[in-house]
N, C-alpha and C. Protein backbone atom coordinates (compact mmCIF):
# COMPACT_ATOMS: atom_id res chain seq x y z
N UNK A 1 -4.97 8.36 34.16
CA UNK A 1 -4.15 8.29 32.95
C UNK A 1 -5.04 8.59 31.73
N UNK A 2 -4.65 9.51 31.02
CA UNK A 2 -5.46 9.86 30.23
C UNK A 2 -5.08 8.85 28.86
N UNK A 3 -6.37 8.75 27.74
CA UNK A 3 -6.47 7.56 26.81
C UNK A 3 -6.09 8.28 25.71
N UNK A 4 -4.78 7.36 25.03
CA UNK A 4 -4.41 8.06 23.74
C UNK A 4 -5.76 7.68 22.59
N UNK A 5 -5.54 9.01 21.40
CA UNK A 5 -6.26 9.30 20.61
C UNK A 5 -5.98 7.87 19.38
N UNK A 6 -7.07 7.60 19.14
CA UNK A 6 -6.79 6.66 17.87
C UNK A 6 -6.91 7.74 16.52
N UNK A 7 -5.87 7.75 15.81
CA UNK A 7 -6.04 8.52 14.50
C UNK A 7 -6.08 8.03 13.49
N UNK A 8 -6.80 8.34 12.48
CA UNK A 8 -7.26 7.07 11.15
C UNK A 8 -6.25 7.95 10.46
N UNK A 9 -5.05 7.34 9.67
CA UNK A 9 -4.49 7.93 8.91
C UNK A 9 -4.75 7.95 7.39
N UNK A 10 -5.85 6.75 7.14
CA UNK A 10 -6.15 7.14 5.95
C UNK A 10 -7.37 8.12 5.58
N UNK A 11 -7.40 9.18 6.66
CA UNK A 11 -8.71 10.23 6.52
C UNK A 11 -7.81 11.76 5.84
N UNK A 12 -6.32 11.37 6.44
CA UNK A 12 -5.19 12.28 6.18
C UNK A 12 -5.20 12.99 5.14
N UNK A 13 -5.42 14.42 4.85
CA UNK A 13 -5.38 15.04 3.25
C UNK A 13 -4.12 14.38 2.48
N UNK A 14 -2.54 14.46 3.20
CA UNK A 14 -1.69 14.27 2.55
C UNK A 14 -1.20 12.48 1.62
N UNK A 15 -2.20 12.01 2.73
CA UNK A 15 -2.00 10.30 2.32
C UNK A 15 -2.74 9.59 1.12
N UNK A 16 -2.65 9.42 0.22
CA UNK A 16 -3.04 9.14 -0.96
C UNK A 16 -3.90 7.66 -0.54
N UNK A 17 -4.80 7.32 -1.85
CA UNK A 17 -5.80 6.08 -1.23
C UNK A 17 -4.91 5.07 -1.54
N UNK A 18 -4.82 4.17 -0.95
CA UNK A 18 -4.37 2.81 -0.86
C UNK A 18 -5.38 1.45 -0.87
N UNK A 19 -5.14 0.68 -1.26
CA UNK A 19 -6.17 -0.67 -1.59
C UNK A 19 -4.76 -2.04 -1.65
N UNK A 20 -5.46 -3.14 -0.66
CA UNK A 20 -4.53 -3.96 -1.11
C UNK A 20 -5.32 -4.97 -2.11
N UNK A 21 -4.69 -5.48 -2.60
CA UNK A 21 -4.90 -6.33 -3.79
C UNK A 21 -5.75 -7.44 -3.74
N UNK A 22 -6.09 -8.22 -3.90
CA UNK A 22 -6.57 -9.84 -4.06
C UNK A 22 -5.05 -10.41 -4.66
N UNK A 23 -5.74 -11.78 -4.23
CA UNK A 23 -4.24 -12.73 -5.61
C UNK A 23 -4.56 -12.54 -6.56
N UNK A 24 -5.69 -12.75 -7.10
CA UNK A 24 -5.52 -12.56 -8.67
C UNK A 24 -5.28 -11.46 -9.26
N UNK A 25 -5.57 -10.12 -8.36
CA UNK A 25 -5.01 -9.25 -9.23
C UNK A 25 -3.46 -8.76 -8.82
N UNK A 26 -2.86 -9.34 -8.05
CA UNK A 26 -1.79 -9.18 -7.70
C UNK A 26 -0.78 -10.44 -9.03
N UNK A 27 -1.17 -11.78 -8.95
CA UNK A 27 -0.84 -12.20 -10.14
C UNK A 27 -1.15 -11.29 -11.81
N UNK A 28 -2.23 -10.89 -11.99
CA UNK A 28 -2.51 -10.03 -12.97
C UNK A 28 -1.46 -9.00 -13.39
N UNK A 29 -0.88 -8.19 -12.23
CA UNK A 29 0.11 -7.28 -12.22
C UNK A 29 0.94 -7.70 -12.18
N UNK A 30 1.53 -9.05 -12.03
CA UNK A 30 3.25 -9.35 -12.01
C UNK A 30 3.17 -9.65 -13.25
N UNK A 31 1.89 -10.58 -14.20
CA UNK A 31 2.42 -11.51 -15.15
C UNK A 31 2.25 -10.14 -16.39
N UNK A 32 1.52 -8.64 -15.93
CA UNK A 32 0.75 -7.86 -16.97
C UNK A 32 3.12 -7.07 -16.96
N UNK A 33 3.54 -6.78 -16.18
CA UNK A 33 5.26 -6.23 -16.23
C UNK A 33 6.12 -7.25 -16.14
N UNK A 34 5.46 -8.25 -16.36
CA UNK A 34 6.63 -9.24 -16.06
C UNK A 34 7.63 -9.53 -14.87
N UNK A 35 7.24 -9.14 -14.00
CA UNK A 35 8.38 -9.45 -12.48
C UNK A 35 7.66 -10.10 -11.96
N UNK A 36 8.62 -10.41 -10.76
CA UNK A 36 8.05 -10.78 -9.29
C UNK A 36 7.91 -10.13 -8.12
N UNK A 37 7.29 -10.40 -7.38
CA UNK A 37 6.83 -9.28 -5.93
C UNK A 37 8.08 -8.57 -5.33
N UNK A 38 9.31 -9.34 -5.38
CA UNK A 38 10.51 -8.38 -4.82
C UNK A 38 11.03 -7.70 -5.98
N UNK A 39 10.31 -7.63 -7.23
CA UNK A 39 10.85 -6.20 -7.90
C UNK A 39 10.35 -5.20 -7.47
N UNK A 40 9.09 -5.37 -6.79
CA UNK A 40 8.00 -4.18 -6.34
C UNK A 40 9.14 -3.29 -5.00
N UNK A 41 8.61 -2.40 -5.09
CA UNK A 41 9.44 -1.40 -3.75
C UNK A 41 8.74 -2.19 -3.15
N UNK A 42 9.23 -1.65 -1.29
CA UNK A 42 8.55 -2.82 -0.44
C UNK A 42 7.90 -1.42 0.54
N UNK A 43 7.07 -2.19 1.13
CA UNK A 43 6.82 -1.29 2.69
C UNK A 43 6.44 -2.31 3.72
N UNK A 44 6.56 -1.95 5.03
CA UNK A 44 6.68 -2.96 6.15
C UNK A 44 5.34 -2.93 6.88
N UNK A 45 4.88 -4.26 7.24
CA UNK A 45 3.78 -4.80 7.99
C UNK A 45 3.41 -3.31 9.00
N UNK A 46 4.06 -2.82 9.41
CA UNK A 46 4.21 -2.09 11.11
C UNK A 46 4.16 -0.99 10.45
N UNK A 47 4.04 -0.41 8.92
CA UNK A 47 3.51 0.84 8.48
C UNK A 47 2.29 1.23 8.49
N UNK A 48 1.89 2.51 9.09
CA UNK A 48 0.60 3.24 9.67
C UNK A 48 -0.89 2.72 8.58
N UNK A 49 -0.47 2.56 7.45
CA UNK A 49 -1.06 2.33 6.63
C UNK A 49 -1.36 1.24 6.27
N UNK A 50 -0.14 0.44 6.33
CA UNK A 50 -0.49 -1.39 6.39
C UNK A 50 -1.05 -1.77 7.05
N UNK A 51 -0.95 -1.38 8.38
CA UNK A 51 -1.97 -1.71 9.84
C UNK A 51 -3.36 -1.47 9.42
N UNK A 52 -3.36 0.06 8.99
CA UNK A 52 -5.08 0.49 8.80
C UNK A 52 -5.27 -0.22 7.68
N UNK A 53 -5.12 -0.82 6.73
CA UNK A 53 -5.94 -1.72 5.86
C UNK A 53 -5.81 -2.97 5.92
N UNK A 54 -4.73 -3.63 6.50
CA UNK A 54 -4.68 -5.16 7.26
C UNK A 54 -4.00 -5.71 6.22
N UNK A 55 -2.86 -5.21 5.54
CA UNK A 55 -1.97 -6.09 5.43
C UNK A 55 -0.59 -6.57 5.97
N UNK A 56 -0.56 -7.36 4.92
CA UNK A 56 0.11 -8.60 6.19
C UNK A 56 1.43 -8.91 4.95
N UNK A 57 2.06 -9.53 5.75
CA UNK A 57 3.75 -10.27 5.04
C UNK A 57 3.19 -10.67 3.39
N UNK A 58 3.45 -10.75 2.12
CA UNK A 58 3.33 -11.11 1.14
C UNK A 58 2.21 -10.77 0.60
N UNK A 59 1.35 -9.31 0.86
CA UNK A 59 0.37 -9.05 0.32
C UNK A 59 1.07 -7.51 -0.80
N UNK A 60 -0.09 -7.30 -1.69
CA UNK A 60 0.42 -6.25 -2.52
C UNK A 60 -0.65 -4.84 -2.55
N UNK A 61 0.14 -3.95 -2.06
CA UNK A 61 -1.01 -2.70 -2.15
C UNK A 61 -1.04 -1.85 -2.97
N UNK A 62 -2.51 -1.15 -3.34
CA UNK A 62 -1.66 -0.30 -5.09
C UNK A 62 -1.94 0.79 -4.36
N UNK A 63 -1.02 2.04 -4.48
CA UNK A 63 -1.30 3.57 -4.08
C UNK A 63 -1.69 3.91 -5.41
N UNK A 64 -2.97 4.68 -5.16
CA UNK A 64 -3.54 5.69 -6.64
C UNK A 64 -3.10 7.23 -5.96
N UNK A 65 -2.19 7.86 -6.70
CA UNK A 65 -2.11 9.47 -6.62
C UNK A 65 -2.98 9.93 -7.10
N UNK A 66 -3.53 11.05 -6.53
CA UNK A 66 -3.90 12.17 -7.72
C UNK A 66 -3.32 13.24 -7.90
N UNK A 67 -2.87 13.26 -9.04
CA UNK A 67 -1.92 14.46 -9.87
C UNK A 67 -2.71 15.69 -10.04
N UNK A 68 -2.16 16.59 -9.72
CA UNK A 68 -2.74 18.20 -9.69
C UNK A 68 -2.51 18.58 -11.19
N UNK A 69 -1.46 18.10 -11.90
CA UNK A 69 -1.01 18.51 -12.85
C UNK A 69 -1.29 17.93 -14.09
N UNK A 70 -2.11 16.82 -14.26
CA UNK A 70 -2.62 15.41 -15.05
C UNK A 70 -3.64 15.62 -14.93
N UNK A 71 -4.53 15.04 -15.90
CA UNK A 71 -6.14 14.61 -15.58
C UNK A 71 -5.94 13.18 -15.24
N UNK A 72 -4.91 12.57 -15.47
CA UNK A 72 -5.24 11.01 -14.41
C UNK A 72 -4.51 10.58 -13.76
N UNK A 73 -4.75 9.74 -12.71
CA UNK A 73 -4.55 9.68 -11.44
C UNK A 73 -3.29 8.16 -11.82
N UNK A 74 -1.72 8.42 -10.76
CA UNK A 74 -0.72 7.69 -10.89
C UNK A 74 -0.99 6.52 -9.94
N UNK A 75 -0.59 5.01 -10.23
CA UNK A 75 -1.05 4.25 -9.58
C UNK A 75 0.63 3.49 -8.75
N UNK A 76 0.57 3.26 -8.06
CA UNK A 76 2.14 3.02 -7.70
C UNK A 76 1.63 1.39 -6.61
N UNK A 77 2.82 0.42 -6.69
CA UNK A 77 2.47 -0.34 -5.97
C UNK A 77 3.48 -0.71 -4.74
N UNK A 78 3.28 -1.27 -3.94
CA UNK A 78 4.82 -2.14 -3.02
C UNK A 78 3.74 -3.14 -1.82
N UNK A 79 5.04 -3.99 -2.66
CA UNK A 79 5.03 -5.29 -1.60
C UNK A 79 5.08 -5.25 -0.32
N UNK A 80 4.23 -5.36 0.78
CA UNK A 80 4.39 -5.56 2.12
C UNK A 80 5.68 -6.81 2.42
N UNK A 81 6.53 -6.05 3.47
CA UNK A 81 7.11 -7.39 4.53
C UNK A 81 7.46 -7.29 5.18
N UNK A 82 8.00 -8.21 6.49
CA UNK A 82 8.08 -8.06 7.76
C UNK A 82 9.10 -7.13 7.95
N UNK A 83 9.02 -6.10 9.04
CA UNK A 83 11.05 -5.62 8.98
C UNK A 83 11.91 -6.85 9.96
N UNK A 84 12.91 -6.56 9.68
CA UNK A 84 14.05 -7.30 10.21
C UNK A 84 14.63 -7.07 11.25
N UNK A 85 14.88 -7.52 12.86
CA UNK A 85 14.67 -7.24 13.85
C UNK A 85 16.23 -7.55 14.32
């Protein structure tokens, strides 16, 4: 039986860098727009990307784009959580 390939998806040209947060800077960013974590878009534990950086249910990850068209780079965030089974 041949052994499937492990693929790092964050080596991916198309996948933008991702970082998950600490608390404090995850508090920093709710109290800097004023919401709470379910205003954030969400993405789920079991996404390729959540896996490769290890987050988990109630953590916050920031995506930095880089814009072809900008000199600076767009920062986007979403709340990890479980999906619903």
């Amino acid at each position: 039986m041949a052994k499937k390939k492990k693929i790092d998806v964050l080596l991916h040209e198309l996948v933008p860098k991702h970082y998950l947060l600490t608390k404090e800077e995850t508090k920093q960013l709710l109290e800097k727009f004023r919401i709470t974590v379910t205003n954030l878009p969400q993405m789920f534990e079991k996404d390729p990307v959540a896996i490769a950086i290890g987050a988990k249910e109630g953590d916050v990850v920031k995506i930095v784009r880089e814009s072809e068209t900008t000199v600076k780079s767009i920062d986007y965030y979403r709340f990890v959580k479980k999906e619903k089974v």
